[in-house]
Protein backbone atom coordinates (compact mmCIF):
# COMPACT_ATOMS: atom_id res chain seq x y z
CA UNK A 1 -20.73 9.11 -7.99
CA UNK A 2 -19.85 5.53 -7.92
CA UNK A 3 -19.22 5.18 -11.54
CA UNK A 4 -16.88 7.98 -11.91
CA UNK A 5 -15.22 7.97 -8.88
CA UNK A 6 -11.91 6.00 -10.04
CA UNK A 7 -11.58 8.98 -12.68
CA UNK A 8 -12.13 11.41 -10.37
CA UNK A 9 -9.36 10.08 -7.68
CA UNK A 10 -6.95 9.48 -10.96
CA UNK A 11 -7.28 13.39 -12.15
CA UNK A 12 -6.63 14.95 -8.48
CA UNK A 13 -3.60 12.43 -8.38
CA UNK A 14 -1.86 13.87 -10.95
CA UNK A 15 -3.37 17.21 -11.04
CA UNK A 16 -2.08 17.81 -7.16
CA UNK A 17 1.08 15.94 -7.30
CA UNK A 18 0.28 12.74 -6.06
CA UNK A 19 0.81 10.25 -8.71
CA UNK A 20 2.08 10.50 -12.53
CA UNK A 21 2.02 8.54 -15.25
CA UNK A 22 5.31 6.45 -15.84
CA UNK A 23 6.97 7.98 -19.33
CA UNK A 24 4.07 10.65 -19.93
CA UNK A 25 6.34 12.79 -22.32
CA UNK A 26 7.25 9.67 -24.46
CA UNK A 27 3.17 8.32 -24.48
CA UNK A 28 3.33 6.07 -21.21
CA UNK A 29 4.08 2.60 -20.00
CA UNK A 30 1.38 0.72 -18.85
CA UNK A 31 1.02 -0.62 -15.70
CA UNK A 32 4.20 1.58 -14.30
CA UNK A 33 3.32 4.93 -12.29
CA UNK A 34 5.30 7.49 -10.28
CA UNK A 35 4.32 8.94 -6.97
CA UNK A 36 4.93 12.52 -7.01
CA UNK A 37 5.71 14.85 -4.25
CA UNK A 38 2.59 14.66 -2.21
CA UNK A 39 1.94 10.83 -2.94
CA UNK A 40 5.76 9.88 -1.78
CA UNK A 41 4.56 11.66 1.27
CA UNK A 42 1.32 9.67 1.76
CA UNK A 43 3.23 6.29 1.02
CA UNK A 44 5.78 6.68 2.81
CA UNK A 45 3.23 7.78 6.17
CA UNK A 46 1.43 4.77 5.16
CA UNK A 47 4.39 2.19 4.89
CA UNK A 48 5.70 4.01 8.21
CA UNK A 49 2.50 3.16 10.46
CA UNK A 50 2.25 -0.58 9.09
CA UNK A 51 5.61 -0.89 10.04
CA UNK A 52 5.72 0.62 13.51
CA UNK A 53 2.65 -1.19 14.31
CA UNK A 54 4.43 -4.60 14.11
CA UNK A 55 7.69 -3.56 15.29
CA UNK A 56 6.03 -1.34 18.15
CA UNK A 57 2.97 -3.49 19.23
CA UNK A 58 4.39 -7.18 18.93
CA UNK A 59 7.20 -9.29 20.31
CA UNK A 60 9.73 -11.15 18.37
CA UNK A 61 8.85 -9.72 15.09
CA UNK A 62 12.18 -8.14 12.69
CA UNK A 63 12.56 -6.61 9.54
CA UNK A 64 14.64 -7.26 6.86
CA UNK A 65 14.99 -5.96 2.92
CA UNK A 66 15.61 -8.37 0.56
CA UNK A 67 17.26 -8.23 -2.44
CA UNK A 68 14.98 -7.89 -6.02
CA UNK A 69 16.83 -10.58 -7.79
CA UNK A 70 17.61 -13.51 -6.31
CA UNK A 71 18.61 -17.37 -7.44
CA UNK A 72 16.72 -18.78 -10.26
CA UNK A 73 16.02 -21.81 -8.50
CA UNK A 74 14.17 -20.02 -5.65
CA UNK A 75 11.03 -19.72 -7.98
CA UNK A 76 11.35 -22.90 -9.28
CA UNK A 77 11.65 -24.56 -5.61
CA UNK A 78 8.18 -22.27 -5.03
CA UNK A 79 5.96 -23.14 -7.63
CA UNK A 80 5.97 -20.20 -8.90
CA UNK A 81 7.81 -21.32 -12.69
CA UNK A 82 5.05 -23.98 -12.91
CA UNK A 83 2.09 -22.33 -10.85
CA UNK A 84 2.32 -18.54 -11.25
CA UNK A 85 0.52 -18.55 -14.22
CA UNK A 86 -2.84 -17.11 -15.79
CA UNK A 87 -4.93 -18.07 -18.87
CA UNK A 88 -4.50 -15.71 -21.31
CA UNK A 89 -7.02 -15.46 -24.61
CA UNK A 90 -6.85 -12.73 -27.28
CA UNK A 91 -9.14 -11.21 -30.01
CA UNK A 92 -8.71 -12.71 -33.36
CA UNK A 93 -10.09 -9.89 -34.98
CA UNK A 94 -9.04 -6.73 -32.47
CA UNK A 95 -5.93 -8.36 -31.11
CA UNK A 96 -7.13 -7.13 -27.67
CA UNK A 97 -5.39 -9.34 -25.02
CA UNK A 98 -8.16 -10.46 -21.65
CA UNK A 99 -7.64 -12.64 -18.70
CA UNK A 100 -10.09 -15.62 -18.94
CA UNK A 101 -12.04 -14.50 -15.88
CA UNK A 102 -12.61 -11.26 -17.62
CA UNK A 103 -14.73 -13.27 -20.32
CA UNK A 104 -18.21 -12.84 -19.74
CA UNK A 105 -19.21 -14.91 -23.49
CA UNK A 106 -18.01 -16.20 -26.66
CA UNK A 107 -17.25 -13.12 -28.06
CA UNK A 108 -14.74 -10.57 -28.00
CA UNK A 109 -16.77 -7.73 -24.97
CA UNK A 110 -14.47 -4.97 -27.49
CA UNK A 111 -15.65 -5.81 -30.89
CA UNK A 112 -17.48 -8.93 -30.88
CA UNK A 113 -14.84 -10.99 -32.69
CA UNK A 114 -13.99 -14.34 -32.40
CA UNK A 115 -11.30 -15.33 -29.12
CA UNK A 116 -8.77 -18.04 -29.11
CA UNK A 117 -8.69 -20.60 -26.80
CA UNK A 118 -7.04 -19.83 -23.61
CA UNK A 119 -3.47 -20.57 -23.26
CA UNK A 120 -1.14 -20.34 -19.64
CA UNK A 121 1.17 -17.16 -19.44
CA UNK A 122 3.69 -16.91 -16.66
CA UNK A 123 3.57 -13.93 -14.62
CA UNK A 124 7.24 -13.95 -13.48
CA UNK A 125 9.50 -10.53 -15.75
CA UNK A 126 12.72 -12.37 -16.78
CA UNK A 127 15.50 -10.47 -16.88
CA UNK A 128 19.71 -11.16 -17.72
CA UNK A 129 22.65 -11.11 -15.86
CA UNK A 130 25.80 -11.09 -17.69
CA UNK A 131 28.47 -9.00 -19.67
CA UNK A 132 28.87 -10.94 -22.59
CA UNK A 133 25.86 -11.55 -24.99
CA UNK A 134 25.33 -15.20 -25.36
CA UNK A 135 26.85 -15.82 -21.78
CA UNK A 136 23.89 -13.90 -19.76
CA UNK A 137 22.10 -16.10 -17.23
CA UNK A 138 18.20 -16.10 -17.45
CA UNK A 139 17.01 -14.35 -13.88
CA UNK A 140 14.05 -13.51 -12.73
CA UNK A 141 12.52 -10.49 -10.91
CA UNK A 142 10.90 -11.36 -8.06
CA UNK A 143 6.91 -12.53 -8.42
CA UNK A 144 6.39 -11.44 -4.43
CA UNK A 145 8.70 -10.29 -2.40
CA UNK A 146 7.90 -12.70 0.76
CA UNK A 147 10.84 -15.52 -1.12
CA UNK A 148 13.44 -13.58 0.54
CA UNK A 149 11.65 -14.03 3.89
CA UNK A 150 12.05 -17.74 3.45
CA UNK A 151 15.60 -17.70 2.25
CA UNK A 152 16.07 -15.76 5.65
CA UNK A 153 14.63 -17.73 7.74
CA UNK A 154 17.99 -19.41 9.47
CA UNK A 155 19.34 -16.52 8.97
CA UNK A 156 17.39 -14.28 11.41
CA UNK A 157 16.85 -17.61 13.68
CA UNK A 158 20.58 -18.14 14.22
CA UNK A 159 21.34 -14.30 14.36
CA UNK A 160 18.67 -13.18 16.30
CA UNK A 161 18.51 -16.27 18.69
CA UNK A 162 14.72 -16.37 18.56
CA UNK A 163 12.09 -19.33 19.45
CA UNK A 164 9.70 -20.04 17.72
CA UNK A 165 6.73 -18.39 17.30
CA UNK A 166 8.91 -15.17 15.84
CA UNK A 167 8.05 -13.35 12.45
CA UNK A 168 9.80 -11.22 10.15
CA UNK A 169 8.33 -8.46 8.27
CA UNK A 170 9.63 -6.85 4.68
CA UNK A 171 8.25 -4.24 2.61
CA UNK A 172 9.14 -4.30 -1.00
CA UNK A 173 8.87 -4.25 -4.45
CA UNK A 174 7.41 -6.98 -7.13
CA UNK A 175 7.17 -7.54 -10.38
CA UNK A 176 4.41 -9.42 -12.26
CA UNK A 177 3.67 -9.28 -15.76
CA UNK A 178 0.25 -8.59 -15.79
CA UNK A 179 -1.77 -9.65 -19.34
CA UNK A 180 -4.18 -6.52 -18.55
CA UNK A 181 -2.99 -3.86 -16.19
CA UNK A 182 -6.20 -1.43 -14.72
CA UNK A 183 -7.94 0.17 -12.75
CA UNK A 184 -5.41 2.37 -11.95
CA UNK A 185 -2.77 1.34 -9.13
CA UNK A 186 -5.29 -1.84 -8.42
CA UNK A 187 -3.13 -3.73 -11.12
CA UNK A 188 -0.15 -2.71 -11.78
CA UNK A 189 3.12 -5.07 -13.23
CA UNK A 190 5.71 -2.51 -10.72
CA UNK A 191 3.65 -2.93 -7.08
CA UNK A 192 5.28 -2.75 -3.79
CA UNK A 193 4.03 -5.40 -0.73
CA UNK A 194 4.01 -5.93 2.78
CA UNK A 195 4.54 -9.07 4.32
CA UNK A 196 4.39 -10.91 7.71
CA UNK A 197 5.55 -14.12 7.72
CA UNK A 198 5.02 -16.03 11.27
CA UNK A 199 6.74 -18.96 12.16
CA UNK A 200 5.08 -21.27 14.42
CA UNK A 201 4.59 -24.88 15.75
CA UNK A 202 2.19 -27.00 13.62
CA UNK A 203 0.14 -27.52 16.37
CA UNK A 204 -0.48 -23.76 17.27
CA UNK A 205 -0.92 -22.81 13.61
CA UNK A 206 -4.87 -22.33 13.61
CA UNK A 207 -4.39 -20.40 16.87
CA UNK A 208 -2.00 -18.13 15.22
CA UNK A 209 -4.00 -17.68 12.19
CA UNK A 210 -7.23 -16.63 13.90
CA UNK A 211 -5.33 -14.27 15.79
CA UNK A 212 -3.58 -12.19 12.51
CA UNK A 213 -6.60 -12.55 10.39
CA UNK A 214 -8.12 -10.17 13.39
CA UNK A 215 -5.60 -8.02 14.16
CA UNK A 216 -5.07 -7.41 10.16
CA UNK A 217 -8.46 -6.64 9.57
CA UNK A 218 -8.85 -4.28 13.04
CA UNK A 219 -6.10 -2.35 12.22
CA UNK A 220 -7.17 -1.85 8.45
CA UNK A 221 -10.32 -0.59 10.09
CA UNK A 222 -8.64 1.86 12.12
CA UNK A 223 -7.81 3.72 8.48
CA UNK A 224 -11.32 4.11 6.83
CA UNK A 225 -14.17 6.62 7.61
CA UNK A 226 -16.94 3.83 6.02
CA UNK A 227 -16.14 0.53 7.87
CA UNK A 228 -18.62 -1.11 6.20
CA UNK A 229 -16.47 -0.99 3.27
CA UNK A 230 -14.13 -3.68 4.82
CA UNK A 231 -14.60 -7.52 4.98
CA UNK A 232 -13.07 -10.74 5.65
CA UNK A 233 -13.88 -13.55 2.87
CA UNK A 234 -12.71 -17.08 2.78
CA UNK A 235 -11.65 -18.70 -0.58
CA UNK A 236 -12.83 -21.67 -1.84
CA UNK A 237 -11.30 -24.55 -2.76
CA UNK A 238 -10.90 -24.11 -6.11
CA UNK A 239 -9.35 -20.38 -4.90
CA UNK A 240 -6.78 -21.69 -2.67
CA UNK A 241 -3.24 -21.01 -4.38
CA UNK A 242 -1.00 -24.11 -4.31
CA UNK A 243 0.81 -23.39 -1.19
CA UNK A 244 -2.10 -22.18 1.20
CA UNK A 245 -4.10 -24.79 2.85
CA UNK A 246 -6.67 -21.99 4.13
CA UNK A 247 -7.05 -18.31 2.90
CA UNK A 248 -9.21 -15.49 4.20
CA UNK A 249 -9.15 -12.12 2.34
CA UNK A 250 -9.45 -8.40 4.09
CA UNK A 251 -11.34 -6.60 1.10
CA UNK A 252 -12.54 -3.66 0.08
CA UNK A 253 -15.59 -2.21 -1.62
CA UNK A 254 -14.01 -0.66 -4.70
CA UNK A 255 -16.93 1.19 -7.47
CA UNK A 256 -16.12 -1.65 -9.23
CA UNK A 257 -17.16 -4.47 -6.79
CA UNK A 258 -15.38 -5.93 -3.87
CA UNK A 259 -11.92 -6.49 -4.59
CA UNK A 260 -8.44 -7.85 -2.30
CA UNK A 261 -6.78 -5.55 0.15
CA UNK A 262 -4.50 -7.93 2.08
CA UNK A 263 -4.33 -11.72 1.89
CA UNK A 264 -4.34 -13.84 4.95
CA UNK A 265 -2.88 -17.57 4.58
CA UNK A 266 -1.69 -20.82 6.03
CA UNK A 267 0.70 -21.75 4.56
CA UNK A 268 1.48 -24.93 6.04
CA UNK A 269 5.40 -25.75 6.03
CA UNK A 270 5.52 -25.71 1.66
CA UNK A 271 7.75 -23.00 1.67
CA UNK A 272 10.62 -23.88 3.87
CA UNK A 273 10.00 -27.87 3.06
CA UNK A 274 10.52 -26.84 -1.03
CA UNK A 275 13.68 -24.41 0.01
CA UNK A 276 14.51 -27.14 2.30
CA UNK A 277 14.28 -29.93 -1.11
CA UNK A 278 16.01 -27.85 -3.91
CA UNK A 279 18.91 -26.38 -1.65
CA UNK A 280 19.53 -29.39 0.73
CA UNK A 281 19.82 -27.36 3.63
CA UNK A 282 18.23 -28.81 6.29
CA UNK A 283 16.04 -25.93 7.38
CA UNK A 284 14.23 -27.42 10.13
CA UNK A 285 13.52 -26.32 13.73
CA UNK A 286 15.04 -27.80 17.22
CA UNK A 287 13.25 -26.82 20.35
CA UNK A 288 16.39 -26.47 22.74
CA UNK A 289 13.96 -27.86 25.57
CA UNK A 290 12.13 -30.81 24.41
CA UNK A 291 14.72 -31.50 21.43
CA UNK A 292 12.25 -31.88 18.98
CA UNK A 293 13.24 -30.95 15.19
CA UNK A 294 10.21 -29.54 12.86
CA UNK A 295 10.12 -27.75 9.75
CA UNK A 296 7.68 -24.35 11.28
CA UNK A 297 4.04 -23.65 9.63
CA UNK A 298 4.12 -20.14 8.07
CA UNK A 299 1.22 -17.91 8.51
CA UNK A 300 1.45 -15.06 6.50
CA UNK A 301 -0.23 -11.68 6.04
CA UNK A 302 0.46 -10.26 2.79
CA UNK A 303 -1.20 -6.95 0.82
CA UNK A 304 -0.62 -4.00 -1.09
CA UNK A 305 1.00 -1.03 -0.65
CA UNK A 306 -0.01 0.42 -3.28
CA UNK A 307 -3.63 -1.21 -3.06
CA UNK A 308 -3.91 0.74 0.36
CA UNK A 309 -2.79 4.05 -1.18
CA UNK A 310 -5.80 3.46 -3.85
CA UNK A 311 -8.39 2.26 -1.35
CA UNK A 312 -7.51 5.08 1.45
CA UNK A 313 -7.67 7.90 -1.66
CA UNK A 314 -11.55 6.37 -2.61
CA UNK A 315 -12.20 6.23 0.94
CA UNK A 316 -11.46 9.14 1.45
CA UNK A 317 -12.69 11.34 -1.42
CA UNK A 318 -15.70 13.52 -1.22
CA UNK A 319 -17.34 16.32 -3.18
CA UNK A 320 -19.80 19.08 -0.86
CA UNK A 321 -21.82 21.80 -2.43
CA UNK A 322 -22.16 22.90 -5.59
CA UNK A 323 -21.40 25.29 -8.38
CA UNK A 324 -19.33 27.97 -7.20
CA UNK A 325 -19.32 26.79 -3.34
CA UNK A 326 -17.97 23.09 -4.29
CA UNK A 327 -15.71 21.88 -2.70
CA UNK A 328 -13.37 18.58 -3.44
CA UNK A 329 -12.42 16.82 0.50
CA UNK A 330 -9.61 13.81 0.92
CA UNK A 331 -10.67 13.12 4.36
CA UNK A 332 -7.68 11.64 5.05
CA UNK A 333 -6.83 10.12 8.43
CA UNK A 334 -4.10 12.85 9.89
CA UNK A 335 -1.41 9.75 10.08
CA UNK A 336 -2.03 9.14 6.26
CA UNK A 337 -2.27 12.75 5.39
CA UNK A 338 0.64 13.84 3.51
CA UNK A 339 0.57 17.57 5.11
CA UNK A 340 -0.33 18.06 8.90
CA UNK A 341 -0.62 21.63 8.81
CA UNK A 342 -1.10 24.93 6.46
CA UNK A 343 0.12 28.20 7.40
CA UNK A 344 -1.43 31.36 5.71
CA UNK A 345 -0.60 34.77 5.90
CA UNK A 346 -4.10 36.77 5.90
CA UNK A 347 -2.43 38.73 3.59
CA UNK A 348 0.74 38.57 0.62
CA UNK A 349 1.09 42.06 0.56
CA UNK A 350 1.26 42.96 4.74
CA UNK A 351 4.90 42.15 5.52
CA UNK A 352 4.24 41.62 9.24
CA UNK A 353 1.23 39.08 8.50
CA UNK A 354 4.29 37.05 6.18
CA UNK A 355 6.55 37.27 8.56
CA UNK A 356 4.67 36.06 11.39
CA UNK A 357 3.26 32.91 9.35
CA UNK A 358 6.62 32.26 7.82
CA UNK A 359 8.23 32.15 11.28
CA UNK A 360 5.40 29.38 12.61
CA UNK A 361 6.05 27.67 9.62
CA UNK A 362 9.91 27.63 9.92
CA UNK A 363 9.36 26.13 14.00
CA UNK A 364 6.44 23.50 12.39
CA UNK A 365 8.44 22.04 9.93
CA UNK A 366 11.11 20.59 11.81
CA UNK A 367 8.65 18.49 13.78
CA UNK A 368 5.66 17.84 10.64
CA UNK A 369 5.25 17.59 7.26
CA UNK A 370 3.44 21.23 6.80
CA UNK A 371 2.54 24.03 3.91
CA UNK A 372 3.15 27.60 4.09
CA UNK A 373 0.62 29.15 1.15
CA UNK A 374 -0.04 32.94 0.56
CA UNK A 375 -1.52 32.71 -3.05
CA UNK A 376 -5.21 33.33 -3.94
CA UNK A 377 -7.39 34.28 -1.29
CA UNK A 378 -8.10 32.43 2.15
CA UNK A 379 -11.04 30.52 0.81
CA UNK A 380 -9.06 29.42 -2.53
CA UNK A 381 -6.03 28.10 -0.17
CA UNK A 382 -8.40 26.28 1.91
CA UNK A 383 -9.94 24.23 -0.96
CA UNK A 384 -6.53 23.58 -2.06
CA UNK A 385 -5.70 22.46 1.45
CA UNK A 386 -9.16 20.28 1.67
CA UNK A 387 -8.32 18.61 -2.12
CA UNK A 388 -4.85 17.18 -0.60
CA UNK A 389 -6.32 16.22 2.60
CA UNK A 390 -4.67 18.65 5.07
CA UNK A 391 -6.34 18.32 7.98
CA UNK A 392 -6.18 22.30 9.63
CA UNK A 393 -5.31 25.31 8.41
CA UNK A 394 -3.54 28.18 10.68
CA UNK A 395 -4.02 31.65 9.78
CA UNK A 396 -2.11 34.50 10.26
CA UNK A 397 -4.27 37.58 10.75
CA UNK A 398 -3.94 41.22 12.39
CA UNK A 399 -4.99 39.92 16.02
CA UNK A 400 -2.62 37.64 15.87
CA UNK A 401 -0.04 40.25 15.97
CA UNK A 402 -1.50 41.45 19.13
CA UNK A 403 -2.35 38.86 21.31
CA UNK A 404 -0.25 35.81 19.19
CA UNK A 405 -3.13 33.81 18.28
CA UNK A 406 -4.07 32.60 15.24
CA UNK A 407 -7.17 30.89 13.07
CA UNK A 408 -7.71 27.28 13.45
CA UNK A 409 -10.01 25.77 10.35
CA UNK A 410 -10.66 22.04 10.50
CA UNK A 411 -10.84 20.15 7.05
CA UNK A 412 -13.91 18.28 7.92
CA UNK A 413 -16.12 20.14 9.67
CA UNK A 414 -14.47 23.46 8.30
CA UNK A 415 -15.43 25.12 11.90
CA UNK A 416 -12.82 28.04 13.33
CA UNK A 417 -11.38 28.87 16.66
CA UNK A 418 -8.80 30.76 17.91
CA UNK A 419 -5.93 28.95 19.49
CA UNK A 420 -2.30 30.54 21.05
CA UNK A 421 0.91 30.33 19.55
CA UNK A 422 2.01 28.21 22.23
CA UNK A 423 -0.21 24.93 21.82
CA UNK A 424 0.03 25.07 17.63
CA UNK A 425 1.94 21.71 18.45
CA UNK A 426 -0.13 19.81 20.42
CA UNK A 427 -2.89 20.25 18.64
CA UNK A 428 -1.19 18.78 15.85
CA UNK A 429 0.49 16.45 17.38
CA UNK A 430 -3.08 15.15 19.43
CA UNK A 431 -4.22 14.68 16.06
CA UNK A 432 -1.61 12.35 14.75
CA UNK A 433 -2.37 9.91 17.88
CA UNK A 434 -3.81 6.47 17.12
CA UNK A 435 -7.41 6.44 17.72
């Protein structure tokens, strides 16, 4: 299933309303998508528990949201107008347009024509700012978002009266223009990231690093059902981009190979020593005790948002049975799951059974993210239910009128008991708890 798995995880996106092509009706754009209603619902759980988990579980870590356009110096002060590049080689005879590291020979892997010599294309989507034509100034979007961290940095010292070791966290959107967009979200030129950036003392930077290259990878381990899908890998030298002095990768086994989930760097004191350079504000560090001034080390934790959508929906997708019993799963974990809960009427046509379901789901709602469904029959709601990932079902039948109880059906085991009225809540809510 391997082979055709990234197909199969594209087609339930769209077919059950988690993600759409950008500009379908006027052919497409590539590399741009839009989450739909259910996948707006997964993100968002997603970008919820990364967030909570730093805000909730460490000290002296903020948040900020920083602006998409910023100074056009701020990307040449990082590199990024000299350095954020990639060797780019087209067909002579298709015109098809590859990466160099997607060369495998001399010849074109499309047609078999003849390729042109690699040439360096900057990844960085310029854009204008201006009212008058001729008088625009050349901007840029931004290549990552973690620039605005940087450009922060005094900011959220002096405001927030921290001492160093203190980090700052941002999720946000970034714009690369990617030479071949693929794989679906995997590569995309419209992503959105999330990014730690810790400030320490140059001393205590490989302490620091060891301990959020652990903590990242635990807590993307937390998320899977196949851990052995997860790794750390170092780079090599001739890996290491031109700010990090080490890099370790969290990645994940993807059908097509092992590919980056989150990036875990040193990155030494580059970035606030270059901001420091082209601004000439003096953005060092003064310990009030011993009085000594330093510009901090930056370790930073930095992955996909999008990425971790992908890799949770292949994670989580299975197919059981066959022919007419088949049945399509997203074992999602509950926290991830864009709908906690389904309520079902046994029956459309028995106005007490609607009633009844429609009043549970009216008291559900305000607390979770839940479904009320009464088309088809049972077993055709519950394999719509299993194909989003939803992870129990609640059913409204003629006993439950009598003694207010209802059906129970889990997602993954797809066993039923009969719980009360009364503890509906909890056992959604004991679901949801971080395990």
């Amino acid at each position: 299933m391997a082979n055709d798995l990234l197909e199969k995880v594209t087609a339930l996106c769209k077919r059950r309303g988690f993600v759409f092509p950008n500009s379908e009706i006027y052919g497409g754009l590539q590399g741009f998508y839009d989450y739909g209603p259910l996948g707006v619902e997964m993100k968002n759980n997603i970008k919820k528990l990364w967030w909570e988990n730093f805000r909730k579980n460490y000290d002296n870590i903020v948040g900020i949201d920083g602006a998409i356009i910023t100074h056009p110096k701020v990307w040449e002060a990082s590199g990024h107008l000299d350095g954020f590049t990639d060797l780019l080689i087209d067909c002579k005879k298709c015109q098809k347009r590859f990466r160099e590291d997607e060369i495998k020979g001399k010849r074109c892997s499309e047609c078999g024509g003849q390729l042109t010599k690699p040439r360096k294309f900057n990844l960085l989507v310029e854009a204008s700012l201006g009212v008058i034509e001729g008088e625009k100034r050349l901007v840029y979007l931004r290549g990552e978002a973690c620039q605005n961290i940087y450009l922060n940095y005094k900011n959220v010292l002096d405001s927030m009266h921290f001492k160093i070791p203190f980090g700052v966290i941002q999720i946000g959107k970034a714009f690369r223009n990617e030479i071949t967009p693929k794989q679906f979200l995997y590569r995309q030129r419209e992503f959105e990231q999330w990014d730690l950036q810790w400030f320490v003392h140059p001393e205590e930077a490989d302490k620091w690093y060891q301990f959020w290259k652990e903590e990242r990878e635990k807590w993307y381990q937390r998320l899977v059902n196949n851990k052995k899908n997860i790794r750390l890998r170092q780079h090599g030298k001739d890996e290491l981009a031109h700010y990090a002095k080490i890099a370790f990768d969290i990645e994940f086994k993807t059908p097509w190979g092992w590919q980056e989930w989150e990036g875990i760097h040193w990155r030494g004191d580059w970035d606030l020593s270059r901001h420091s350079k082209y601004s000439g504000k003096d953005l060092r560090y003064r310990d009030s005790g011993t009085g000594e001034k330093y510009i901090p080390y930056i370790v930073e934790t930095s992955g996909g948002v999008d990425r971790t959508f992908l890799f949770l929906l292949l994670d989580a997708y299975q197919e059981e049975g066959k022919g007419k019993e088949k049945r399509t799963i997203l074992k999602l974990h509950p926290q991830v799951a864009p709908i906690k809960a389904a309520v079902f009427p046994l029956l459309a046509n028995k106005k007490e059974l609607v009633e009844l379901a429609k009043k549970i789901y009216q008291d559900l709602r305000i607390d979770f993210e839940v479904a009320f469904d009464d088309i088809g029959n049972i077993g055709k709601r519950y394999r719509r239910q299993d194909e989003i990932g939803t992870p129990m079902c609640l059913t409204v039948d003629f006993q439950s009128l009598d003694d207010k109880t209802v059906t129970l059906r889990n997602r993954d085991t797809m066993k039923q008991e009969r719980i009360s009225l009364d503890s509906i809540k909890e056992k959604i809510q004991n679901s949801l708890k971080v395990k």
